[in-house]
Structure formats: C-alpha cells, structure tokens
PDB file of N, CA and C in Angstrom:
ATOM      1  N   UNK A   1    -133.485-118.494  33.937  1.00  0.00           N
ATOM      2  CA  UNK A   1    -132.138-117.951  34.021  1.00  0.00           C
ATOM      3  C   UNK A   1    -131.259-118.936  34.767  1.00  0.00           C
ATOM      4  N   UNK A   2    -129.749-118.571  35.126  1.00  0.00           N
ATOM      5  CA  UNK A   2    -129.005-119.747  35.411  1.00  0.00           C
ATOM      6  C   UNK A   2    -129.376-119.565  37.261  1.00  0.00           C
ATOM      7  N   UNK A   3    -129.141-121.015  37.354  1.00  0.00           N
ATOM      8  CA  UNK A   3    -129.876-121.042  38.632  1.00  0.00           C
ATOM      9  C   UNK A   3    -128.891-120.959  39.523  1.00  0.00           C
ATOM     10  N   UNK A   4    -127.101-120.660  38.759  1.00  0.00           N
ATOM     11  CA  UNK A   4    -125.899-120.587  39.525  1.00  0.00           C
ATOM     12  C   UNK A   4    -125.593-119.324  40.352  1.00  0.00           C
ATOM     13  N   UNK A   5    -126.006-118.401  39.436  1.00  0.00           N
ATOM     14  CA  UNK A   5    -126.131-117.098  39.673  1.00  0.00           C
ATOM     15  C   UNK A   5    -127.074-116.575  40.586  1.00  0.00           C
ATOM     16  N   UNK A   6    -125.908-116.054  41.822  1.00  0.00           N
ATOM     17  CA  UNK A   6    -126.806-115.373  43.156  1.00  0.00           C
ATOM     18  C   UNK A   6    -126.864-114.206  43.432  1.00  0.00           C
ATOM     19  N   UNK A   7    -127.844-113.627  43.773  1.00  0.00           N
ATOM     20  CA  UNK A   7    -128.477-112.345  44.151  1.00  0.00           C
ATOM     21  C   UNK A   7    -126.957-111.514  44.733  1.00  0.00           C
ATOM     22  N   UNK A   8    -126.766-110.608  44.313  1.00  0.00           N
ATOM     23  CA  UNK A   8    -125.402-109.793  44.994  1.00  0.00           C
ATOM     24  C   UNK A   8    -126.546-108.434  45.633  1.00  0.00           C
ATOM     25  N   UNK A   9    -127.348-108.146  45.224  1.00  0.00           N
ATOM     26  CA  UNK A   9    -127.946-106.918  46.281  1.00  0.00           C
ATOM     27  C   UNK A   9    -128.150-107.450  48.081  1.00  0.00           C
ATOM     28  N   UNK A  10    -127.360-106.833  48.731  1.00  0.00           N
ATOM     29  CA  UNK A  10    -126.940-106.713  50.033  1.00  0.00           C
ATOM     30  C   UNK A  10    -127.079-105.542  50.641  1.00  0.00           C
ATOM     31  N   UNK A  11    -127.965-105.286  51.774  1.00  0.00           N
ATOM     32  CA  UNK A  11    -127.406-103.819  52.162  1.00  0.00           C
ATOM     33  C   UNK A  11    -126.629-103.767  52.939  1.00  0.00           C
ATOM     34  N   UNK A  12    -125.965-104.889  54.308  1.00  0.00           N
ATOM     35  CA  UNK A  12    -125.259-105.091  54.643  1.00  0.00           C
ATOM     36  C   UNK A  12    -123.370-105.562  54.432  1.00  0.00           C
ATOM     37  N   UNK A  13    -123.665-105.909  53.017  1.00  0.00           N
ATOM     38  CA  UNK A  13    -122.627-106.529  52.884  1.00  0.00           C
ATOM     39  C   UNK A  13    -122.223-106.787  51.851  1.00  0.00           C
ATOM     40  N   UNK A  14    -121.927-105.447  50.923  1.00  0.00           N
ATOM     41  CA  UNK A  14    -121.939-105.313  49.230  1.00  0.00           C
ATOM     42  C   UNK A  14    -121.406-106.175  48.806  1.00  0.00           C
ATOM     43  N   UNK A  15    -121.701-106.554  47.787  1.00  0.00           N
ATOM     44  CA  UNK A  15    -121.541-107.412  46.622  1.00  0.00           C
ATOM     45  C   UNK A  15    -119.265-107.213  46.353  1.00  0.00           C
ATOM     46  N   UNK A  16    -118.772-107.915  46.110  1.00  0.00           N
ATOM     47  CA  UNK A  16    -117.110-108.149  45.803  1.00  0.00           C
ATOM     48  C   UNK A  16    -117.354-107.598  44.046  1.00  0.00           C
ATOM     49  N   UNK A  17    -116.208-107.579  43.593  1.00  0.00           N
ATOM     50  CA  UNK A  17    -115.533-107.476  42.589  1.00  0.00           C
ATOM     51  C   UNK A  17    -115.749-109.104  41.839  1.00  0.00           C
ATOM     52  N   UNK A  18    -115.298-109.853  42.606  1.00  0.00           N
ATOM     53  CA  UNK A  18    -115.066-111.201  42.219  1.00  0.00           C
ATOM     54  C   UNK A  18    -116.421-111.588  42.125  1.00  0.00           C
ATOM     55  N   UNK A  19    -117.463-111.740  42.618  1.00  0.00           N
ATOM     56  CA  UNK A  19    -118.821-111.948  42.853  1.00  0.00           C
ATOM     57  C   UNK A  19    -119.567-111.397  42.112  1.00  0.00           C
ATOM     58  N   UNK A  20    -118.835-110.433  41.398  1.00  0.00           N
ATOM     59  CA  UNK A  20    -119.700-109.521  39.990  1.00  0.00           C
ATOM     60  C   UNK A  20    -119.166-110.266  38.898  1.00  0.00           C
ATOM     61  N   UNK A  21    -118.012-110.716  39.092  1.00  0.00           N
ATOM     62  CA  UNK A  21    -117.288-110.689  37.384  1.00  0.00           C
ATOM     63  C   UNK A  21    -117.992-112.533  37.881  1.00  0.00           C
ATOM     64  N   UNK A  22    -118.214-113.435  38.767  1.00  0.00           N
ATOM     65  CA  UNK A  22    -118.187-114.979  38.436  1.00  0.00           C
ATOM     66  C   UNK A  22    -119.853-114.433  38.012  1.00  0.00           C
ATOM     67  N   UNK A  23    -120.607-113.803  37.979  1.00  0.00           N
ATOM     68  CA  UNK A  23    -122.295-113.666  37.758  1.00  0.00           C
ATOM     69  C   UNK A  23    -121.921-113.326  36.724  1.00  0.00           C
ATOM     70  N   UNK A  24    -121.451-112.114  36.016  1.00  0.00           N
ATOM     71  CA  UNK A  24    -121.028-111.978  34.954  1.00  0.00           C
ATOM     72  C   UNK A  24    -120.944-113.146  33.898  1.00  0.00           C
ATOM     73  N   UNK A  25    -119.732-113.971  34.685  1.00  0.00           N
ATOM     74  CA  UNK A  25    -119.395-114.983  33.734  1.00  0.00           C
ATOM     75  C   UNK A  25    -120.345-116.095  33.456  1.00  0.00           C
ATOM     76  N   UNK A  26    -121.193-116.001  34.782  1.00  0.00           N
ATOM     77  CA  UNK A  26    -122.309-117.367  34.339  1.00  0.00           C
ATOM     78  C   UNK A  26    -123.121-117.132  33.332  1.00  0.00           C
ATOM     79  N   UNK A  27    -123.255-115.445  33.226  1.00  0.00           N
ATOM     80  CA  UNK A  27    -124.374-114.993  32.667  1.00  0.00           C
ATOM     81  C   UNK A  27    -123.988-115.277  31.152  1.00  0.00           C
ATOM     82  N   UNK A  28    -122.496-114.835  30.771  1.00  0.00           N
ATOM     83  CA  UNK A  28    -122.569-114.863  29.351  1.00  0.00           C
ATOM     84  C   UNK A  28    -122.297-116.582  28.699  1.00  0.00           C
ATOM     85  N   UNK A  29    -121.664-117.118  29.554  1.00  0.00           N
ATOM     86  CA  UNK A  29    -121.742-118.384  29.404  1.00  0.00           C
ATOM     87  C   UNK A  29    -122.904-119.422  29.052  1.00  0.00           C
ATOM     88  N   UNK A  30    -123.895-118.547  30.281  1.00  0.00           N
ATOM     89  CA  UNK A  30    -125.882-119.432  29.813  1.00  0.00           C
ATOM     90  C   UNK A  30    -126.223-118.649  28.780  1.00  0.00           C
ATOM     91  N   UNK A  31    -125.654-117.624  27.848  1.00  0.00           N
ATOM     92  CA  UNK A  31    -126.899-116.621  26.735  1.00  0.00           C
ATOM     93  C   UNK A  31    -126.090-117.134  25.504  1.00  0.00           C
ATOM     94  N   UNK A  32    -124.608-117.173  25.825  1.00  0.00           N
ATOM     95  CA  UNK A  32    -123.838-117.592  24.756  1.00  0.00           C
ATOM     96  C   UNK A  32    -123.952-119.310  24.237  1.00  0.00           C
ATOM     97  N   UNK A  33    -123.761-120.000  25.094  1.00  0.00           N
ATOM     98  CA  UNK A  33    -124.282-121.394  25.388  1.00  0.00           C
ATOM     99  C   UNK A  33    -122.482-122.168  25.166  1.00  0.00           C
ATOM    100  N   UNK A  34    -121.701-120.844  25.398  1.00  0.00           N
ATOM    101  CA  UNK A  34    -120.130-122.157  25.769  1.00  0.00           C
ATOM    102  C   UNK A  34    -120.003-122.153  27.036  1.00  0.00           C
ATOM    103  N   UNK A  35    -118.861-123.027  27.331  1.00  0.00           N
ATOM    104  CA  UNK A  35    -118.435-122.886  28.561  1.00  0.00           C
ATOM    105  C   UNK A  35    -117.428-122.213  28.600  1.00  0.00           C
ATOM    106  N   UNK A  36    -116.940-122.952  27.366  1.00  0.00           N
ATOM    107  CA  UNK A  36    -115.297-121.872  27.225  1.00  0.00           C
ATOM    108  C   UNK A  36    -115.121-121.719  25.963  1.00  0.00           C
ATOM    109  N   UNK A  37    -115.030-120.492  25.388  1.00  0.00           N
ATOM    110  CA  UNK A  37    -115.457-119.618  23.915  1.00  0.00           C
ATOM    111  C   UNK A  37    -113.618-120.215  23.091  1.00  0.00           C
ATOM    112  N   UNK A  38    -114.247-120.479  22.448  1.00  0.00           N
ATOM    113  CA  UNK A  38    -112.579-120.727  21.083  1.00  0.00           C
ATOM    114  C   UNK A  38    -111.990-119.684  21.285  1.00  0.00           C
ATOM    115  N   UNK A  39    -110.561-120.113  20.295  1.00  0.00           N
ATOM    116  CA  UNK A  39    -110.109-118.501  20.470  1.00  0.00           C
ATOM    117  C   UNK A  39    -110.443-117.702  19.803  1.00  0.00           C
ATOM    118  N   UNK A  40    -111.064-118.113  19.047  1.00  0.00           N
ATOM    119  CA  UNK A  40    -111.999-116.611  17.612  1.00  0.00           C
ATOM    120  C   UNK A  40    -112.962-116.059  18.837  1.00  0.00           C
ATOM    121  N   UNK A  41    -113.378-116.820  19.654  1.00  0.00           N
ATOM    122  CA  UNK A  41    -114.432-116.041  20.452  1.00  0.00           C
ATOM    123  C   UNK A  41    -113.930-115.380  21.557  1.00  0.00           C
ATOM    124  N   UNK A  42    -112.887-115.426  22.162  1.00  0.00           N
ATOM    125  CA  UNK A  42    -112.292-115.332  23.610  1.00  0.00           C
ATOM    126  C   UNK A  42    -112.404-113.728  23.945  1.00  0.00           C
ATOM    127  N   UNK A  43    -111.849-113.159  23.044  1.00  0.00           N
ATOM    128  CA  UNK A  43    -111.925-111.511  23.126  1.00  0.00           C
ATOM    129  C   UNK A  43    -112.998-111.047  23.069  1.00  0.00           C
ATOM    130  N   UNK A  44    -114.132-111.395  22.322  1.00  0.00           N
ATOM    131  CA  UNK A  44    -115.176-110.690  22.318  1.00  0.00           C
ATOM    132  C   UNK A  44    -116.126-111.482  24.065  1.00  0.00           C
ATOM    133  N   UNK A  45    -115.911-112.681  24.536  1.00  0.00           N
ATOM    134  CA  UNK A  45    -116.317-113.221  25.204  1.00  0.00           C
ATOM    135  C   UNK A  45    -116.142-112.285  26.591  1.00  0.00           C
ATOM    136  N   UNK A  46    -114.886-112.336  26.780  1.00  0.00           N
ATOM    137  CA  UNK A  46    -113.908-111.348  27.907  1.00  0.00           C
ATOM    138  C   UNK A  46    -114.380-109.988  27.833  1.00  0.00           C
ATOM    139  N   UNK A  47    -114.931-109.690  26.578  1.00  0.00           N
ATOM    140  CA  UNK A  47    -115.493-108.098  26.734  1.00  0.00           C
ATOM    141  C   UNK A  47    -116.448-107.990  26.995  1.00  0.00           C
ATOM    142  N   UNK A  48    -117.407-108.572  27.172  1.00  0.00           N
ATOM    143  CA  UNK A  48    -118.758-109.560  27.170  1.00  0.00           C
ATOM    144  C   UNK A  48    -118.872-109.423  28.802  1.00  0.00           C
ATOM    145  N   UNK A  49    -117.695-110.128  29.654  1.00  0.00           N
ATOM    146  CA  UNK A  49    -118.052-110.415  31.207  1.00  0.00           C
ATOM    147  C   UNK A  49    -117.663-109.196  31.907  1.00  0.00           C
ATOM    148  N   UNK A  50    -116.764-108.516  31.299  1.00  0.00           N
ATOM    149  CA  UNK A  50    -116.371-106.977  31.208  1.00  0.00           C
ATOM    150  C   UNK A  50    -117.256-106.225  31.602  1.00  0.00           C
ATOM    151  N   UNK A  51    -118.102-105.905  30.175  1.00  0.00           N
ATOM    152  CA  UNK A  51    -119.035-105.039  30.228  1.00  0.00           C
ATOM    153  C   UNK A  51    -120.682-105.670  30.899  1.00  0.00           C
ATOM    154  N   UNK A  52    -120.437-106.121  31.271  1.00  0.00           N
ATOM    155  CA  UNK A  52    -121.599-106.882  32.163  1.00  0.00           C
ATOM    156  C   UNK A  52    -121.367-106.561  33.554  1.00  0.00           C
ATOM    157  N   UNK A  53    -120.118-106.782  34.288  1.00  0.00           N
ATOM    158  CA  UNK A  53    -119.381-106.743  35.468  1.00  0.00           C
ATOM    159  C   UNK A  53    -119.564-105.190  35.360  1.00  0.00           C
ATOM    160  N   UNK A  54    -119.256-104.547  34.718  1.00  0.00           N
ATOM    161  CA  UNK A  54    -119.631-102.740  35.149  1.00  0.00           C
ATOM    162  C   UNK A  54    -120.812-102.466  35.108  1.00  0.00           C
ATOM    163  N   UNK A  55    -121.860-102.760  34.072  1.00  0.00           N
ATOM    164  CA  UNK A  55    -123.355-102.503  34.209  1.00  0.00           C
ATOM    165  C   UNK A  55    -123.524-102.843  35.525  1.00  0.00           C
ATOM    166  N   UNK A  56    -123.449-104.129  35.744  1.00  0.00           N
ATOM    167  CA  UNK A  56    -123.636-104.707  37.638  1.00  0.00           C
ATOM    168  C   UNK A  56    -123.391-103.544  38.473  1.00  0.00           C
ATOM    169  N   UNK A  57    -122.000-103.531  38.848  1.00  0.00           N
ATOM    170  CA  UNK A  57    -121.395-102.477  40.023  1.00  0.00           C
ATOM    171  C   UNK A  57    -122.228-101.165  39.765  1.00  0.00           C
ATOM    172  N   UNK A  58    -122.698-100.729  38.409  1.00  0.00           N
ATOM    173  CA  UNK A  58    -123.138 -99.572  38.534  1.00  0.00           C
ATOM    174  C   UNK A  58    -124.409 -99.628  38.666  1.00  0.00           C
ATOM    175  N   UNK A  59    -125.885-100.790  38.489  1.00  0.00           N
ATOM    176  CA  UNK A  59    -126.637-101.177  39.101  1.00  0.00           C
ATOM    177  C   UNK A  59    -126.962-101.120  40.718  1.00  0.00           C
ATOM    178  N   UNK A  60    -126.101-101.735  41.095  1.00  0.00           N
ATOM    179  CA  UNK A  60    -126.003-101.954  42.455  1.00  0.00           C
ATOM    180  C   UNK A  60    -125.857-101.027  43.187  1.00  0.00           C
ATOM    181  N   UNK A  61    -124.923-100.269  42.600  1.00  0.00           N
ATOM    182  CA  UNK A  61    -123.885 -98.856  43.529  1.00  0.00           C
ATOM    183  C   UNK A  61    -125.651 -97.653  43.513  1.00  0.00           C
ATOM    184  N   UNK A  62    -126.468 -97.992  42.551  1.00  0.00           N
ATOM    185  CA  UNK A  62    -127.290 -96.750  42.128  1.00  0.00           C
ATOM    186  C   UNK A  62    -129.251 -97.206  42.656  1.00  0.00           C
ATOM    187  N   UNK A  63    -129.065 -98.440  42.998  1.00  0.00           N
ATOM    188  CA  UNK A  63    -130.104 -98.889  43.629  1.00  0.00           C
ATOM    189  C   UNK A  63    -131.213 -98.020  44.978  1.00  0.00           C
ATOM    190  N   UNK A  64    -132.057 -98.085  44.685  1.00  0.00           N
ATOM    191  CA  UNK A  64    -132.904 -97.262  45.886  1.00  0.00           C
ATOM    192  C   UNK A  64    -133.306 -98.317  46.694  1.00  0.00           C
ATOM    193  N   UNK A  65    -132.958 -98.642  48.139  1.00  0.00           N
ATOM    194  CA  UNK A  65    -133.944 -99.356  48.542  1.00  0.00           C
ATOM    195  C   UNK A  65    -134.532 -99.034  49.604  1.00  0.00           C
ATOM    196  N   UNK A  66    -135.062 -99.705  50.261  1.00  0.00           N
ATOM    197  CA  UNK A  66    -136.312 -99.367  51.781  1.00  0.00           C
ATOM    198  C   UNK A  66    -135.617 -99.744  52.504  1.00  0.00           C
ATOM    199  N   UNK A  67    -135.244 -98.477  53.411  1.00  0.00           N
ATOM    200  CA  UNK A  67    -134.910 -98.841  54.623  1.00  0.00           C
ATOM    201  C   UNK A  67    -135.758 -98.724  55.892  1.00  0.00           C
ATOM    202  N   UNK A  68    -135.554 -99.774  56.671  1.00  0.00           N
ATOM    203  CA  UNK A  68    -136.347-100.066  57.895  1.00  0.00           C
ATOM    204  C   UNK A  68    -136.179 -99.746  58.994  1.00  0.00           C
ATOM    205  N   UNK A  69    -136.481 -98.918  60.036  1.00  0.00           N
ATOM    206  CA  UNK A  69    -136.078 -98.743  61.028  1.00  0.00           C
ATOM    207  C   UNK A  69    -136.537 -99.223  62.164  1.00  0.00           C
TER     208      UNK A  69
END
C-alpha cells in the first residue's frame, strides 16, 4: 500500500478532516494509478476521495479500542 499514507487512529488526538480527505486522496491516486485524473475522470475521481473520506470518519468515529488504565 502507499507508504505516504499515515495511520489517523489516535485516541488522543483524532484524526482532522484534512488528514482524512489527503489519505483519501493518496489512496485513490495509488489504486487508480494518476496523479491527476483528466477531465473525463475528475468527477468521478472527486467522488472517489469523497466517498472514501466518509467511510474513514465513520471507521474511525465507530472503532472499539483497549483502553488502559
């Protein structure tokens, strides 16, 4: 996987908006293989980092983890 893309699970210190959508973007960028989609591709590309960026937040937001005391 892309080796750009960093871990956003934090329990201290949730993951940004911005920090979802640039993972997002690496992600569809390494599966798609552009860097930057034509314009025949741009819309479907943008819906692409979209709907990736919400799977994330709602990943994250729904996570169980171990807490230590």
């Amino acid at each position: 996987m892309c080796r750009s893309i960093k871990t956003l699970r934090n329990m201290e210190v949730p993951a940004t908006e911005e920090e979802i959508r640039a993972a997002a973007l690496q992600y569809v960028r390494k599966i798609s293989g552009y860097r930057k989609p034509s314009k025949a591709n741009q819309e479907v590309f943008e819906n692409a980092i979209d709907e990736i960026s919400l799977a994330t937040q709602k990943l994250l937001q729904n996570l169980v983890t171990k807490v230590t005391v």
